[in-house]
PDB file of N, CA and C in Angstrom:
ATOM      1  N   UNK A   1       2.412 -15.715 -20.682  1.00  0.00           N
ATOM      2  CA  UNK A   1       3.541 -14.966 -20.167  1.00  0.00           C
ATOM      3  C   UNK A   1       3.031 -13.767 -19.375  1.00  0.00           C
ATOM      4  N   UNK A   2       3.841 -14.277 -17.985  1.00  0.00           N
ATOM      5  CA  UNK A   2       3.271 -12.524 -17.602  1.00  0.00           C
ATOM      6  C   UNK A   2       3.932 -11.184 -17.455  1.00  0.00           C
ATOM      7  N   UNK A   3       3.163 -10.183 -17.796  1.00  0.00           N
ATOM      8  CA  UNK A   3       3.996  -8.359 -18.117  1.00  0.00           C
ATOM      9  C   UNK A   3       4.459  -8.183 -16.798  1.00  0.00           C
ATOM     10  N   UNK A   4       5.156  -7.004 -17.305  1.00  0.00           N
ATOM     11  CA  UNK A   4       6.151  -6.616 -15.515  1.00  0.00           C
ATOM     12  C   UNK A   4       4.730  -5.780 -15.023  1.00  0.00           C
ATOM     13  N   UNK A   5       5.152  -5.672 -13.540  1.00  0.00           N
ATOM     14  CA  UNK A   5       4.021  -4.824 -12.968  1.00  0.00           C
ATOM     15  C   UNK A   5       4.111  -3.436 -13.371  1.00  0.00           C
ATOM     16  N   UNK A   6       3.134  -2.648 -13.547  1.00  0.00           N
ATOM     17  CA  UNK A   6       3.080  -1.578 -13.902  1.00  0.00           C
ATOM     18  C   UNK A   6       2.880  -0.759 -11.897  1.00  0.00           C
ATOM     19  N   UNK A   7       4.097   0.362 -12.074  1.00  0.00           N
ATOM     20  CA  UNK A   7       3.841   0.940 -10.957  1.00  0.00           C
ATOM     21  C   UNK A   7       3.313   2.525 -10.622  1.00  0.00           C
ATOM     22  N   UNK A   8       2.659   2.696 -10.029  1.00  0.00           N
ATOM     23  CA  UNK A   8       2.083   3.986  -9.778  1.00  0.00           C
ATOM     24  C   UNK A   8       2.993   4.650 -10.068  1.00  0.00           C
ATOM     25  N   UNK A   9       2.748   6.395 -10.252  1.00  0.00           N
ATOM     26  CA  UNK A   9       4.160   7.196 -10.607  1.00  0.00           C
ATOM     27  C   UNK A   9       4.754   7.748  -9.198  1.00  0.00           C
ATOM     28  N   UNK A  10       4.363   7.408  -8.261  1.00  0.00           N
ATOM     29  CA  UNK A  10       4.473   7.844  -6.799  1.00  0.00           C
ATOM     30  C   UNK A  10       4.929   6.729  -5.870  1.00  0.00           C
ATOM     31  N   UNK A  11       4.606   5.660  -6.561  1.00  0.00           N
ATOM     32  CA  UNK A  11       5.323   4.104  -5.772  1.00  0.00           C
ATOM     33  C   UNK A  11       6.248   4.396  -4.857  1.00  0.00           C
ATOM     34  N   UNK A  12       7.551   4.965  -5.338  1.00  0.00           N
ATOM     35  CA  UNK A  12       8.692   5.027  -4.701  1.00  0.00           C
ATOM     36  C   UNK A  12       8.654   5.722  -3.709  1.00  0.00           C
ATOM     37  N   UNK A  13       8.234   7.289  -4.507  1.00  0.00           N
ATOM     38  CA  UNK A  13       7.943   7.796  -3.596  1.00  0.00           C
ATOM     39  C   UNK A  13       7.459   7.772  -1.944  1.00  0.00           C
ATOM     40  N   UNK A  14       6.006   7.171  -2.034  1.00  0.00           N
ATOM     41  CA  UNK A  14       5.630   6.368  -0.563  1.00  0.00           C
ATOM     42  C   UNK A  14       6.651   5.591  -0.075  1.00  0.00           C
ATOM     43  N   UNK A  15       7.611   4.157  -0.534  1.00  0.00           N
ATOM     44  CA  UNK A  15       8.432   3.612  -0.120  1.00  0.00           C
ATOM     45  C   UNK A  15       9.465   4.625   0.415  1.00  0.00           C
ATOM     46  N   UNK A  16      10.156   5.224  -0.050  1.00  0.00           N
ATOM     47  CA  UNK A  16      11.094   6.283   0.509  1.00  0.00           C
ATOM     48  C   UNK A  16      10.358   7.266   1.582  1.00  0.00           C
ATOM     49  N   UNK A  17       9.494   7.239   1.851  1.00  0.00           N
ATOM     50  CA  UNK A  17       8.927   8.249   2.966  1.00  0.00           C
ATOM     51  C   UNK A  17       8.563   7.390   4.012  1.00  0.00           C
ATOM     52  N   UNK A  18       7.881   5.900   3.749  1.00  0.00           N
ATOM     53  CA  UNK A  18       7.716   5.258   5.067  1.00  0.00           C
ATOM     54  C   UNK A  18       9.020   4.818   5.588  1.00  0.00           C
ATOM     55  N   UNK A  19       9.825   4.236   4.803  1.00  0.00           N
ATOM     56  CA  UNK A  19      11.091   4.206   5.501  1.00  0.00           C
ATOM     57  C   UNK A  19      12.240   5.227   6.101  1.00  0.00           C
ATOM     58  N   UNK A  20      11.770   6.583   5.495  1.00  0.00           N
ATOM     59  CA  UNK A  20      12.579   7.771   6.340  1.00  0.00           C
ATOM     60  C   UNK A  20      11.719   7.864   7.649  1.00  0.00           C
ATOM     61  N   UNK A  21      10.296   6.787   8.042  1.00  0.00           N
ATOM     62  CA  UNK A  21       9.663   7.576   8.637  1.00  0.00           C
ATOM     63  C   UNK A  21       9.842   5.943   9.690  1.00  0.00           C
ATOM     64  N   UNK A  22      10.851   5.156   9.812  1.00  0.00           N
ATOM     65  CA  UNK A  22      10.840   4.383  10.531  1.00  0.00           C
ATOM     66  C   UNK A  22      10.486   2.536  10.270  1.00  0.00           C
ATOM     67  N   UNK A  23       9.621   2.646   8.765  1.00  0.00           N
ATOM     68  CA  UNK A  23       9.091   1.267   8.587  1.00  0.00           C
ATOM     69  C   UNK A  23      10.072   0.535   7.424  1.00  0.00           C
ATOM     70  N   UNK A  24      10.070  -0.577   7.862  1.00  0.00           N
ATOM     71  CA  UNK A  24      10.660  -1.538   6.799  1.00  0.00           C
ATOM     72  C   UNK A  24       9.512  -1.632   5.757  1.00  0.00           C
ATOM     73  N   UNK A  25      10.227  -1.852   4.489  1.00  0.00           N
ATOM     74  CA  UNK A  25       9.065  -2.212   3.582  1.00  0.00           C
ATOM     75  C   UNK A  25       9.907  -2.559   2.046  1.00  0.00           C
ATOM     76  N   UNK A  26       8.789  -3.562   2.168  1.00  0.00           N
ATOM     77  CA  UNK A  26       8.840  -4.418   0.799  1.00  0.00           C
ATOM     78  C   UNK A  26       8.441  -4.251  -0.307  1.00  0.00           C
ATOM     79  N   UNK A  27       8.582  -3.908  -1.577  1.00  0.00           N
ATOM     80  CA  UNK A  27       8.192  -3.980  -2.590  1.00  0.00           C
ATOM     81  C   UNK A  27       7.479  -5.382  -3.095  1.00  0.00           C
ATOM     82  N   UNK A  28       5.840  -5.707  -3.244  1.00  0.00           N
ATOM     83  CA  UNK A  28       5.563  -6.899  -3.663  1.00  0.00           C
ATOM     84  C   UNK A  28       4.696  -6.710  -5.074  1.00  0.00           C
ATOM     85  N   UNK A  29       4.907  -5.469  -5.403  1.00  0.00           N
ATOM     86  CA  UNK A  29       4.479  -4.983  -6.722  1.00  0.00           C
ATOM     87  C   UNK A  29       4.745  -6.301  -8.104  1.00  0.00           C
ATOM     88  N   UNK A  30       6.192  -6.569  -7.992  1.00  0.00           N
ATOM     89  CA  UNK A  30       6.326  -7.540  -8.740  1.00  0.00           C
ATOM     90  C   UNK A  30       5.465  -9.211  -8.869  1.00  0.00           C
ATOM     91  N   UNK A  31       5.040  -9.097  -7.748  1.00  0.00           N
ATOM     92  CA  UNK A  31       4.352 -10.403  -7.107  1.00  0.00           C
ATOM     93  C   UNK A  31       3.200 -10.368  -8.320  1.00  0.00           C
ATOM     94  N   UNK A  32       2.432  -9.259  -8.310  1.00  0.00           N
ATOM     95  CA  UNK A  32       1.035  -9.046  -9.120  1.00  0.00           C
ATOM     96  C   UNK A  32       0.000  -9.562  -8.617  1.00  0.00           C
ATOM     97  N   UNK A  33      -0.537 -10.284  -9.252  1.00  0.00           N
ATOM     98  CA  UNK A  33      -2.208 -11.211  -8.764  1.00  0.00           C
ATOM     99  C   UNK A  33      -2.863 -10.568  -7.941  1.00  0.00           C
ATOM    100  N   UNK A  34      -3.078  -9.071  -7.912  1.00  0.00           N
ATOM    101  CA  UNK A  34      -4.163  -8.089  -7.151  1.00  0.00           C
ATOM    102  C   UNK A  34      -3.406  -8.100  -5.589  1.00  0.00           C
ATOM    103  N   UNK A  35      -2.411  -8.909  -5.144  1.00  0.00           N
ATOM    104  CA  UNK A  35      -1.473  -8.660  -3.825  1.00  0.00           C
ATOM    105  C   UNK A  35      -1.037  -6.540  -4.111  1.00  0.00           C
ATOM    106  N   UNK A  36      -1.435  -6.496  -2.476  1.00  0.00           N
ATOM    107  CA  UNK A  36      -1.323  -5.177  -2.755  1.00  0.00           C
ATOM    108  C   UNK A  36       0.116  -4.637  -2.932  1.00  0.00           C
ATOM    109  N   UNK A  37       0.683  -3.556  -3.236  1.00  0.00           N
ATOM    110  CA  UNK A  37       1.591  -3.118  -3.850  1.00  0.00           C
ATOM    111  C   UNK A  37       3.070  -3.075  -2.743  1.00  0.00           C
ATOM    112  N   UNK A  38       2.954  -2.984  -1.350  1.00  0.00           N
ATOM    113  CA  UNK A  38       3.921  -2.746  -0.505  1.00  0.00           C
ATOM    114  C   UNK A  38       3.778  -3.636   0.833  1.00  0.00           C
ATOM    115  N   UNK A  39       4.662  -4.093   1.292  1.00  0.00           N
ATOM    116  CA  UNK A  39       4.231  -4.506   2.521  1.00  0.00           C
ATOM    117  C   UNK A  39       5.279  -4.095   3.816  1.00  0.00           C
ATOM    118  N   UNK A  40       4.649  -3.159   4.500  1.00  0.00           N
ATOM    119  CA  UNK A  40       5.455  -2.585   5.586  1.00  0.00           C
ATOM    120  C   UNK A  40       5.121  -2.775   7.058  1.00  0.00           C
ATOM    121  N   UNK A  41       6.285  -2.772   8.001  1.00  0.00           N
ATOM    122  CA  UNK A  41       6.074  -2.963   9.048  1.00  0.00           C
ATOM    123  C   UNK A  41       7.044  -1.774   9.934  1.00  0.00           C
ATOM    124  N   UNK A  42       6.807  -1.982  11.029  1.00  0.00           N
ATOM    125  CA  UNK A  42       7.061  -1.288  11.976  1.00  0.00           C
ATOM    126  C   UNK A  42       6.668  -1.416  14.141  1.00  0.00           C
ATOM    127  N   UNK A  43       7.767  -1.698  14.044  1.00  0.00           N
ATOM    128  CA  UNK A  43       7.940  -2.735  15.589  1.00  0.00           C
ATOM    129  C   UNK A  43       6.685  -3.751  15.490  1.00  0.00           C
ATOM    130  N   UNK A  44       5.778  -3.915  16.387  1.00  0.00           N
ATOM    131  CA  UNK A  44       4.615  -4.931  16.129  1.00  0.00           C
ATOM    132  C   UNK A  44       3.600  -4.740  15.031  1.00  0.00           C
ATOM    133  N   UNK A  45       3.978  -3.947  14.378  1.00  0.00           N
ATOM    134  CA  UNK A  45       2.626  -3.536  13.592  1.00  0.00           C
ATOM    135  C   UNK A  45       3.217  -3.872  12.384  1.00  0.00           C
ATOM    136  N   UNK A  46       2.508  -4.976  11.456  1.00  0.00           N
ATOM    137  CA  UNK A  46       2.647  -4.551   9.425  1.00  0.00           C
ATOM    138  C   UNK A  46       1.579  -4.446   8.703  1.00  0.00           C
ATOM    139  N   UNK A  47       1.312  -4.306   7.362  1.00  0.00           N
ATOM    140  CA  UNK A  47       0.298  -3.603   6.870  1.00  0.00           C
ATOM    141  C   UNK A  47       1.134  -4.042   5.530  1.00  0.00           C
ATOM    142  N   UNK A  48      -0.529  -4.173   4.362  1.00  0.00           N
ATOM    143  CA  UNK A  48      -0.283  -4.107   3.235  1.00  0.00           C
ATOM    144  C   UNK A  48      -0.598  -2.951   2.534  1.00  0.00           C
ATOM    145  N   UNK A  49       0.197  -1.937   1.790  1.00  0.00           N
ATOM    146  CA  UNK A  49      -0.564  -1.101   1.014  1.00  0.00           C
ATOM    147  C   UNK A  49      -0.776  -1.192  -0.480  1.00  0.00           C
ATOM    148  N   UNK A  50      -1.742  -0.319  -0.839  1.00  0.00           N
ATOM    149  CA  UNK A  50      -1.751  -0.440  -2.214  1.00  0.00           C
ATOM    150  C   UNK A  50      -2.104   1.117  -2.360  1.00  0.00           C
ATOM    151  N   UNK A  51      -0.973   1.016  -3.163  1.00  0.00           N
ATOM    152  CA  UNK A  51      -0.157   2.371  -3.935  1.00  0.00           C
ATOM    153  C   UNK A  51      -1.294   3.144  -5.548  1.00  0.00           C
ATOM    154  N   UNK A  52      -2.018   4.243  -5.066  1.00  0.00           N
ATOM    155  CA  UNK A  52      -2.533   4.493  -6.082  1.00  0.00           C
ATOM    156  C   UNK A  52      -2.158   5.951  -6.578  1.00  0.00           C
ATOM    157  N   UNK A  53      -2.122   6.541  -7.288  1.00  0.00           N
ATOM    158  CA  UNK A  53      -1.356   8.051  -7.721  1.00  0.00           C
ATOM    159  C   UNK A  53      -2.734   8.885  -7.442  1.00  0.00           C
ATOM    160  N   UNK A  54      -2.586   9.723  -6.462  1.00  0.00           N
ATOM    161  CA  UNK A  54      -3.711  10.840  -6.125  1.00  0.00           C
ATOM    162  C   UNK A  54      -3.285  11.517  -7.255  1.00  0.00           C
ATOM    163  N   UNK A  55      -2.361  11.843  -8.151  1.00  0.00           N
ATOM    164  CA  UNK A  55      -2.800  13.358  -9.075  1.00  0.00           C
ATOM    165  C   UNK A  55      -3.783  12.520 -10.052  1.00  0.00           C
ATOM    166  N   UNK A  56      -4.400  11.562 -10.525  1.00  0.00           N
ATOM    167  CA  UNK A  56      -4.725  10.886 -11.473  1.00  0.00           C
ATOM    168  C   UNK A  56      -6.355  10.968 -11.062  1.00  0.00           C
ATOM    169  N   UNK A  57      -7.310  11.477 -11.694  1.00  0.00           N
ATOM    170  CA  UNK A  57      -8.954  11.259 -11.700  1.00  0.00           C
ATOM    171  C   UNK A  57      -9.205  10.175 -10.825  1.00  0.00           C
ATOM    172  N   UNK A  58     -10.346  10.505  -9.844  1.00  0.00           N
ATOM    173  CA  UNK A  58     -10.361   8.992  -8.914  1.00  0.00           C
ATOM    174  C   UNK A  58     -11.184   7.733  -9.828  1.00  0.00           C
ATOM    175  N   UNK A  59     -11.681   8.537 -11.417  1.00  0.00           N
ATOM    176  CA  UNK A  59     -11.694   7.144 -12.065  1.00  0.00           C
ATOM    177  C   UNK A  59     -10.554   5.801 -12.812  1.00  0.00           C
ATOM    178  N   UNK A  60      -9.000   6.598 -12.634  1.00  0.00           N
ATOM    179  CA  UNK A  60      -8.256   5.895 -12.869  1.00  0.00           C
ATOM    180  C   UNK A  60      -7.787   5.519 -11.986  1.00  0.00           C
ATOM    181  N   UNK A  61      -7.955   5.681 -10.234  1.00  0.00           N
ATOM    182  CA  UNK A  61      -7.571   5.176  -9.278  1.00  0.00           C
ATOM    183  C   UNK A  61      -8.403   3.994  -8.644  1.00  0.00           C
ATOM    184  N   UNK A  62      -9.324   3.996  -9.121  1.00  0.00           N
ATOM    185  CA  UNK A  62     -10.023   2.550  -8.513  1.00  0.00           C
ATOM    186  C   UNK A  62      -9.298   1.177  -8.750  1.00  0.00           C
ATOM    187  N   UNK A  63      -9.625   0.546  -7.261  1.00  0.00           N
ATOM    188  CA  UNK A  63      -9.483  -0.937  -7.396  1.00  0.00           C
ATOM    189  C   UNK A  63      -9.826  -1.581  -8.259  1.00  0.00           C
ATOM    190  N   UNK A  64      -9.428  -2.421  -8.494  1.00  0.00           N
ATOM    191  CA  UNK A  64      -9.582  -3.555  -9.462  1.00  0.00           C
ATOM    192  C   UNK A  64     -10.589  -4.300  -8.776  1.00  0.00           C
ATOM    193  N   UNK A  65     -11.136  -5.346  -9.302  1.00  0.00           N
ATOM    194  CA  UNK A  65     -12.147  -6.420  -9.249  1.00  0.00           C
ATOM    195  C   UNK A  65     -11.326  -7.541  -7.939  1.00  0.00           C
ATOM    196  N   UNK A  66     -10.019  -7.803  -8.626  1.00  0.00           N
ATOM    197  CA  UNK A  66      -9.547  -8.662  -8.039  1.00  0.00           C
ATOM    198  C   UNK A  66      -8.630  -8.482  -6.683  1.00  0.00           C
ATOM    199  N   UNK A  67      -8.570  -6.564  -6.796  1.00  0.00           N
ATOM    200  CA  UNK A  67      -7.815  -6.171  -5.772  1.00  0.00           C
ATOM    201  C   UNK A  67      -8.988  -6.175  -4.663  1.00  0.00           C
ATOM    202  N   UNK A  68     -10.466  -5.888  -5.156  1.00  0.00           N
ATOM    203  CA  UNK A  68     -11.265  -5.615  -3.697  1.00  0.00           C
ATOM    204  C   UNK A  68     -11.433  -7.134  -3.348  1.00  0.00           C
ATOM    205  N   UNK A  69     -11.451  -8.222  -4.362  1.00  0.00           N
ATOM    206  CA  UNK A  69     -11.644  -9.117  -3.937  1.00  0.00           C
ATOM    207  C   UNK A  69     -10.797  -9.922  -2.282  1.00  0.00           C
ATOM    208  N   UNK A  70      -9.141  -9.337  -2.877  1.00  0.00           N
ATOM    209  CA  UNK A  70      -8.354  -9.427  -2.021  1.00  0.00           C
ATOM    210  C   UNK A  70      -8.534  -8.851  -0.757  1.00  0.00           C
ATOM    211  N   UNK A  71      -8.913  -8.034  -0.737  1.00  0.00           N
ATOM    212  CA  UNK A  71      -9.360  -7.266   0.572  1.00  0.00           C
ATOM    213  C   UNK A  71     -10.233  -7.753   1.003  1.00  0.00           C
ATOM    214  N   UNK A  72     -11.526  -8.157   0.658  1.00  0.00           N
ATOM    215  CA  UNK A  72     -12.327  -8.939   1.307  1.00  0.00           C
ATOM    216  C   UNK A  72     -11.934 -10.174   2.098  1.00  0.00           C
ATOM    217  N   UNK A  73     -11.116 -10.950   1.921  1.00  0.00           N
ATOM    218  CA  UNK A  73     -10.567 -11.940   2.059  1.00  0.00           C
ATOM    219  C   UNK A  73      -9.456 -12.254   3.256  1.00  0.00           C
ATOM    220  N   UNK A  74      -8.474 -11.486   2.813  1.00  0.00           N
ATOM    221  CA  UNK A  74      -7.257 -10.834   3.387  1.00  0.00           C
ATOM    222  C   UNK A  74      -7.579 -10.471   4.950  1.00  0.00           C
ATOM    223  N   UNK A  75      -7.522 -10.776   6.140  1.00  0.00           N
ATOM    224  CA  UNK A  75      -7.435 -10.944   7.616  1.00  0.00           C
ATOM    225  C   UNK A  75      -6.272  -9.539   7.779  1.00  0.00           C
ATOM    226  N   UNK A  76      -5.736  -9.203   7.777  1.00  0.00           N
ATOM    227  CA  UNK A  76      -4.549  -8.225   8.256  1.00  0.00           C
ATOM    228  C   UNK A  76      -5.217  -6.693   7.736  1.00  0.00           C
ATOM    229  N   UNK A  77      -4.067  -5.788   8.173  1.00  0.00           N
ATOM    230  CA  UNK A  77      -4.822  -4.236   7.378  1.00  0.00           C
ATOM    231  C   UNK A  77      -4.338  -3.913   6.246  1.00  0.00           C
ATOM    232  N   UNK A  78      -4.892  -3.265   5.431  1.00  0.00           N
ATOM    233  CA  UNK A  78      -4.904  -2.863   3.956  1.00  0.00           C
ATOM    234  C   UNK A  78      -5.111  -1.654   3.814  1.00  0.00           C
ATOM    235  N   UNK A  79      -4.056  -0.782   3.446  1.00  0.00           N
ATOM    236  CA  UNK A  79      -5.039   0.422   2.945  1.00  0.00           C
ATOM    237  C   UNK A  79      -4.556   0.607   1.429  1.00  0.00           C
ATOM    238  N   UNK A  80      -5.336   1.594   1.033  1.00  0.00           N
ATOM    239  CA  UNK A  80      -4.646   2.981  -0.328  1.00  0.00           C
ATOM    240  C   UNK A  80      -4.242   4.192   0.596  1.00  0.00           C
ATOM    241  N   UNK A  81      -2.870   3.996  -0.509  1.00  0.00           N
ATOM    242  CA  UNK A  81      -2.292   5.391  -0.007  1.00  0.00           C
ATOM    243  C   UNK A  81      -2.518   6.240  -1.447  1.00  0.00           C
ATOM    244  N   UNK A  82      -2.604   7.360  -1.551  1.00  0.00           N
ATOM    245  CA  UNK A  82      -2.751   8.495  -2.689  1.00  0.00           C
ATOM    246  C   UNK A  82      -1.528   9.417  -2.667  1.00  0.00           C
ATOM    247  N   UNK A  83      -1.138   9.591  -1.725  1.00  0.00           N
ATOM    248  CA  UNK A  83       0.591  10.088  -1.590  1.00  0.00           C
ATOM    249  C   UNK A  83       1.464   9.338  -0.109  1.00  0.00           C
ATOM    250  N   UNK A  84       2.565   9.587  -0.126  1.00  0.00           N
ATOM    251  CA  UNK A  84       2.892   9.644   0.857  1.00  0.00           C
ATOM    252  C   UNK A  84       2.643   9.978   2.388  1.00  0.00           C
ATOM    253  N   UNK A  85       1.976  11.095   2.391  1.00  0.00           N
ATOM    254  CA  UNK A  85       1.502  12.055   4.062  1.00  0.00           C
ATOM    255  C   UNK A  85       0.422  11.118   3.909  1.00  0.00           C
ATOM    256  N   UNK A  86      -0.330  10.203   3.021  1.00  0.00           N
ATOM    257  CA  UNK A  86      -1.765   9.422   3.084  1.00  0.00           C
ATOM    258  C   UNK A  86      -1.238   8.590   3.626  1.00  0.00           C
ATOM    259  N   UNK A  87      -0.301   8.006   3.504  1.00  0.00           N
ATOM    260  CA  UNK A  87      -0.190   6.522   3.650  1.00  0.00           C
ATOM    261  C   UNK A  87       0.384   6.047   5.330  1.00  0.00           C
ATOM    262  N   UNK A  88       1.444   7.661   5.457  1.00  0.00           N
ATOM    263  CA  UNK A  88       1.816   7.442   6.558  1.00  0.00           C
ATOM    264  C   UNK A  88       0.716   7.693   7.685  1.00  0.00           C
ATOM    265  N   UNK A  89      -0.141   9.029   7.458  1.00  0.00           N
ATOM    266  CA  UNK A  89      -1.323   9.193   8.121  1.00  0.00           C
ATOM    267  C   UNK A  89      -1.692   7.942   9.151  1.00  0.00           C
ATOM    268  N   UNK A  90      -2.450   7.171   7.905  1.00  0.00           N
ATOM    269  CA  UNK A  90      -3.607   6.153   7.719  1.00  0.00           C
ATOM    270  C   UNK A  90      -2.482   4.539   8.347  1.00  0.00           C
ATOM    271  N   UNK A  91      -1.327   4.385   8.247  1.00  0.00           N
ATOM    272  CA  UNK A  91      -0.469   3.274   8.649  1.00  0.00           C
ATOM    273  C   UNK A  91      -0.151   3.936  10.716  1.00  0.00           C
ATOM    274  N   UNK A  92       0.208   4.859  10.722  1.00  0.00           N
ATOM    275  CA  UNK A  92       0.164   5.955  11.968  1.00  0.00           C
ATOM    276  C   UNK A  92      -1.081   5.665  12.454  1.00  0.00           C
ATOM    277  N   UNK A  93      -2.108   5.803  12.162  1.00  0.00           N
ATOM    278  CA  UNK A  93      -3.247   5.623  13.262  1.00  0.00           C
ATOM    279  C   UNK A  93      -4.286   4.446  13.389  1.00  0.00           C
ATOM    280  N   UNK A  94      -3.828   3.274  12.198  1.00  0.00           N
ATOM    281  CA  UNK A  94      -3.724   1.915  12.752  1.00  0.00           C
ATOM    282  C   UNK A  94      -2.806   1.308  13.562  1.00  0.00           C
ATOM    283  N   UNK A  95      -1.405   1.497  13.599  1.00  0.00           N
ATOM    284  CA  UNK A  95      -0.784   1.467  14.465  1.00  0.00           C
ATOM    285  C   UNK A  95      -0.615   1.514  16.193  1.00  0.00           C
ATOM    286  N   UNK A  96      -1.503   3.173  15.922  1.00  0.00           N
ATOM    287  CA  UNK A  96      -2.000   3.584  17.491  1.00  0.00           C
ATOM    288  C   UNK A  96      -2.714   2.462  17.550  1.00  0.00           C
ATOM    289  N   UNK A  97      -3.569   2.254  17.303  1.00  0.00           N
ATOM    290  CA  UNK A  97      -4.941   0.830  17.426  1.00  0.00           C
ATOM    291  C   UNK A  97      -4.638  -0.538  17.731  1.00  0.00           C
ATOM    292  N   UNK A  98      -3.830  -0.697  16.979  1.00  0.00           N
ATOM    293  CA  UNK A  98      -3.636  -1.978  17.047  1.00  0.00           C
ATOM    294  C   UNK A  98      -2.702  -2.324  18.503  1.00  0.00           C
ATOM    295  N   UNK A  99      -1.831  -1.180  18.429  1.00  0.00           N
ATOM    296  CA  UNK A  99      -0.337  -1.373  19.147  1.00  0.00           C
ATOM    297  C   UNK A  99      -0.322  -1.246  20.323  1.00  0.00           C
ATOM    298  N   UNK A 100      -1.698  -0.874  21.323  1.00  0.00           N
ATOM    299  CA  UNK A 100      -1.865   0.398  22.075  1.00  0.00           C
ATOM    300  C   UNK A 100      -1.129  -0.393  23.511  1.00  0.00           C
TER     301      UNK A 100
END
């Protein structure tokens, strides 16, 4: 049987700020299996993130085994966000890149 996903204490948070800030986005937290935590887009550009709580020691913020695995793997962009202003930052200037 599998447990509900456990979500960062800031999850929402990021979701409610990329979407005041223009991006659609998905919650795939429930999905689990190391799939990263959000998946947002914005005109040509989407992105997976994975949602980690910056107030928390960066030893309780590390990836998982199976999350870097995913990333290795995974063809599209990925980041960690640690708050909100991170996520939009770092989604903002792949965007420029990709979109140009």
């Amino acid at each position: 049987m599998r447990r509900a996903a456990r979500l960062d204490a800031n999850h929402n948070q990021v979701r409610e700020h990329l979407e005041a800030n223009g991006y659609s986005v998905v919650s795939l937290a429930p999905v689990g299996h190391d799939i990263p935590d959000l998946l947002v887009a914005k005109e040509r550009f989407s992105a997976l993130v994975e949602v980690k709580d910056g107030q928390k020691p960066p030893s309780k913020r590390k990836l998982s085994d199976g999350q870097k695995s995913f990333r290795e793997t995974w063809r599209g962009v990925v980041i960690t966000a640690l708050n909100e202003t991170h996520a939009l930052m770092q989604l903002e200037a792949w965007r420029a890149l990709i979109c140009k």
